[in-house]
C-alpha atoms as a PDB file:
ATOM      1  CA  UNK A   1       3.669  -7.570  36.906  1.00  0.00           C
ATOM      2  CA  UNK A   2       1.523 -11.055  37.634  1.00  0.00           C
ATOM      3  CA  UNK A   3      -2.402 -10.571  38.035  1.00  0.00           C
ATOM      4  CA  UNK A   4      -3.808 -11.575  41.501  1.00  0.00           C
ATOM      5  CA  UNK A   5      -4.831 -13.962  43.192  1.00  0.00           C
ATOM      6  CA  UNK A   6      -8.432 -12.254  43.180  1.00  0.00           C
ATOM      7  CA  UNK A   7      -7.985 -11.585  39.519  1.00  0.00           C
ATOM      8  CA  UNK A   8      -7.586 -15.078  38.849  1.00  0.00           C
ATOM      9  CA  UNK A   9     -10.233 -16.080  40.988  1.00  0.00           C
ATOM     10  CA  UNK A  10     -12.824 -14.019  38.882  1.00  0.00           C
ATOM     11  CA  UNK A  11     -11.775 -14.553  35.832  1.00  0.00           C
ATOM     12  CA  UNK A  12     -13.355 -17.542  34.466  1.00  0.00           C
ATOM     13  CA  UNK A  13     -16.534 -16.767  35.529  1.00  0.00           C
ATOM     14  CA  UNK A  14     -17.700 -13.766  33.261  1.00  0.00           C
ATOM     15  CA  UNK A  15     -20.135 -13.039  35.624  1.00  0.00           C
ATOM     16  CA  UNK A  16     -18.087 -12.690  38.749  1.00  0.00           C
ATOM     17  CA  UNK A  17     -15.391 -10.721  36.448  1.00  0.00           C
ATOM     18  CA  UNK A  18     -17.373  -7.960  35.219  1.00  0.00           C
ATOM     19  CA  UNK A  19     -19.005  -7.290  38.821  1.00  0.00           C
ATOM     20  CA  UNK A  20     -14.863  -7.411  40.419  1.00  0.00           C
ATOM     21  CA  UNK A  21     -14.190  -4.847  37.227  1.00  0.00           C
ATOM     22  CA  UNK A  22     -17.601  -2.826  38.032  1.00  0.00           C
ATOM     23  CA  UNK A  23     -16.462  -2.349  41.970  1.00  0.00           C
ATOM     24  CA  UNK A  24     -13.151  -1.724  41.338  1.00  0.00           C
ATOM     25  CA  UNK A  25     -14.215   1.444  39.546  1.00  0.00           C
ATOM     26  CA  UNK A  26     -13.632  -0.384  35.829  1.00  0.00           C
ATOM     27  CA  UNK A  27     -16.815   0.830  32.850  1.00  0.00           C
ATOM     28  CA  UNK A  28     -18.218  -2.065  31.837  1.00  0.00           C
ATOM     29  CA  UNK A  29     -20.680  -2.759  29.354  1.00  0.00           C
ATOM     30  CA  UNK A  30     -23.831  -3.089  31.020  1.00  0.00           C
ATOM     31  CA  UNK A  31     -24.873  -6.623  32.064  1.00  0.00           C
ATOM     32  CA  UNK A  32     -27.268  -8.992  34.008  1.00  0.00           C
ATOM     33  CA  UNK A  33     -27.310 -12.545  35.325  1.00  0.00           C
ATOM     34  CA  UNK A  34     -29.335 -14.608  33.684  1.00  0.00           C
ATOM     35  CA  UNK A  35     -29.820 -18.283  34.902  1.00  0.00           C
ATOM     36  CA  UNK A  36     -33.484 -19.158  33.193  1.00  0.00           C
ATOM     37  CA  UNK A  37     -35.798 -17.364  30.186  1.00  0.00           C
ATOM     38  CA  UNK A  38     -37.422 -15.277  32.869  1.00  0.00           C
ATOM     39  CA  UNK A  39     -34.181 -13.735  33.992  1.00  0.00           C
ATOM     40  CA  UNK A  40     -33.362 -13.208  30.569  1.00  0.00           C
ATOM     41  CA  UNK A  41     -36.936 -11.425  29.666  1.00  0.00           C
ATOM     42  CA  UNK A  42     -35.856  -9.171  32.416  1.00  0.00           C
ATOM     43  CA  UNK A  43     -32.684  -8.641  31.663  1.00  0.00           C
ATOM     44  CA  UNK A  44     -33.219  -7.460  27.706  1.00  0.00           C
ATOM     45  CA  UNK A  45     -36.000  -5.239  29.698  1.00  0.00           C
ATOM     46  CA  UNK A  46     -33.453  -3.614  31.645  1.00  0.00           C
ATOM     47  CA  UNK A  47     -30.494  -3.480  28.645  1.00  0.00           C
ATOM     48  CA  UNK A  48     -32.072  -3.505  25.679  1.00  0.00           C
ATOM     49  CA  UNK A  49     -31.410  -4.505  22.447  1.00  0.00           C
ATOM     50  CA  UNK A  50     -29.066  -5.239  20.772  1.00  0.00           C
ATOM     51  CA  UNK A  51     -27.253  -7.481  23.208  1.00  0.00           C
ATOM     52  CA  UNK A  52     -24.799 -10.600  23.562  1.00  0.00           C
ATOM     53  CA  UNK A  53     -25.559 -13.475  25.642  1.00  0.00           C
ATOM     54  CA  UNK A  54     -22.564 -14.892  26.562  1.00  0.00           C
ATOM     55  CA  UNK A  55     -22.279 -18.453  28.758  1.00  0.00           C
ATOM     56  CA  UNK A  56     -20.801 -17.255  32.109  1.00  0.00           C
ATOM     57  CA  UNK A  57     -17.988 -19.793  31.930  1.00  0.00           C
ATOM     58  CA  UNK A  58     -16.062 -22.143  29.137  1.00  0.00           C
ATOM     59  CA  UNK A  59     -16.608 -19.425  26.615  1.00  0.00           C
ATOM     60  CA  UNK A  60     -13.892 -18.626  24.361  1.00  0.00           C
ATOM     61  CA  UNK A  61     -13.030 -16.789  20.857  1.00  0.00           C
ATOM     62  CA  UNK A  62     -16.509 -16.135  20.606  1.00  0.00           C
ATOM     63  CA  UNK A  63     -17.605 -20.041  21.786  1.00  0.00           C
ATOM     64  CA  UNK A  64     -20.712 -19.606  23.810  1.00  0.00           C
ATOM     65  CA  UNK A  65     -21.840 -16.214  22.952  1.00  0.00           C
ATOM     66  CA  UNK A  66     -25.115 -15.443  20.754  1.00  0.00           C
ATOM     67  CA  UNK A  67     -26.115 -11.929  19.608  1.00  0.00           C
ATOM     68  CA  UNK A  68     -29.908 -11.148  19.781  1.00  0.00           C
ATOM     69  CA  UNK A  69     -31.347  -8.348  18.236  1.00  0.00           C
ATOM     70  CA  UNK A  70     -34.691  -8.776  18.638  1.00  0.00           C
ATOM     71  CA  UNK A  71     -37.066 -10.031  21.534  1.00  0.00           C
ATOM     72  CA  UNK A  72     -38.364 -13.153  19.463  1.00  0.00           C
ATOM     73  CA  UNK A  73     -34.639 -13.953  19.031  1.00  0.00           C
ATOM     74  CA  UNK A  74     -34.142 -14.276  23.093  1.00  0.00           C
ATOM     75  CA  UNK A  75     -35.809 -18.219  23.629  1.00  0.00           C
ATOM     76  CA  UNK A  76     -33.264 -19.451  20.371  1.00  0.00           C
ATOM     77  CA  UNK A  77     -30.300 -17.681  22.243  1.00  0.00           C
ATOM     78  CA  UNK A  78     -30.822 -19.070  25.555  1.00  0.00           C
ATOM     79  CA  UNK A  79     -31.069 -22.726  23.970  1.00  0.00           C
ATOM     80  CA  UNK A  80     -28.034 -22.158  21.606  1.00  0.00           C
ATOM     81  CA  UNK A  81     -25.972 -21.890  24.846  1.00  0.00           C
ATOM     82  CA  UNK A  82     -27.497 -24.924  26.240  1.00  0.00           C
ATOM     83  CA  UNK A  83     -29.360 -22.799  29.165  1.00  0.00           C
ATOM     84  CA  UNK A  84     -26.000 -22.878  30.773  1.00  0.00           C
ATOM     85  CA  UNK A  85     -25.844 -19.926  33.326  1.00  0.00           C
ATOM     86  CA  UNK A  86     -25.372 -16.874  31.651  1.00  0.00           C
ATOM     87  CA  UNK A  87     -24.841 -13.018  31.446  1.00  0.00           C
ATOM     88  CA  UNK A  88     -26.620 -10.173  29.097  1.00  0.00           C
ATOM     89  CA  UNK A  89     -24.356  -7.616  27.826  1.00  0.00           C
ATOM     90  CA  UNK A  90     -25.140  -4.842  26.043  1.00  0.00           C
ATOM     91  CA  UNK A  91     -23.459  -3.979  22.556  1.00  0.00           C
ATOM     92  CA  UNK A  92     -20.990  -1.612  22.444  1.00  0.00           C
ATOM     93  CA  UNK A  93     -19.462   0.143  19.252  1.00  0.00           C
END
């Protein structure tokens, strides 16, 4: 069996993948869109912390992804992925 053609469409955008997995009735790690430092102040609001911030595309094998585990560790985070458009995710064990 092949994925979709919506699968595929979703996929590289981490973003637009977890929200397809979310509506289809698929648990997800908690997440928000973050696109500046004020979206991502909300976001680890909403979450909490520990997170990951993860670039929402051209990640890979851990490329683009930055754990924060504290508030003061947010601003560094947000520049290590180059303020590329992003997701929060919430750890999970």
């Amino acid at each position: 069996m092949r994925p979709s053609a919506a699968a595929l469409a979703v996929a590289p955008d981490r973003l637009e993948e977890k929200t397809f997995l979310r509506d289809h009735g698929i648990e997800t790690a908690r997440f928000a869109a973050v696109s500046c430092a004020d979206d991502l102040e909300r976001a680890v609001a909403e979450i909490g912390l520990p997170a990951v911030l993860k670039s929402r595309r051209f990640g890979y094998d851990g490329k683009g992804q930055v754990m924060i585990g504290s508030k003061a560790e947010a601003a560094d985070a947000l520049e290590a992925i180059g303020h590329a458009p992003a997701i929060l995710e919430s750890r999970i064990r």
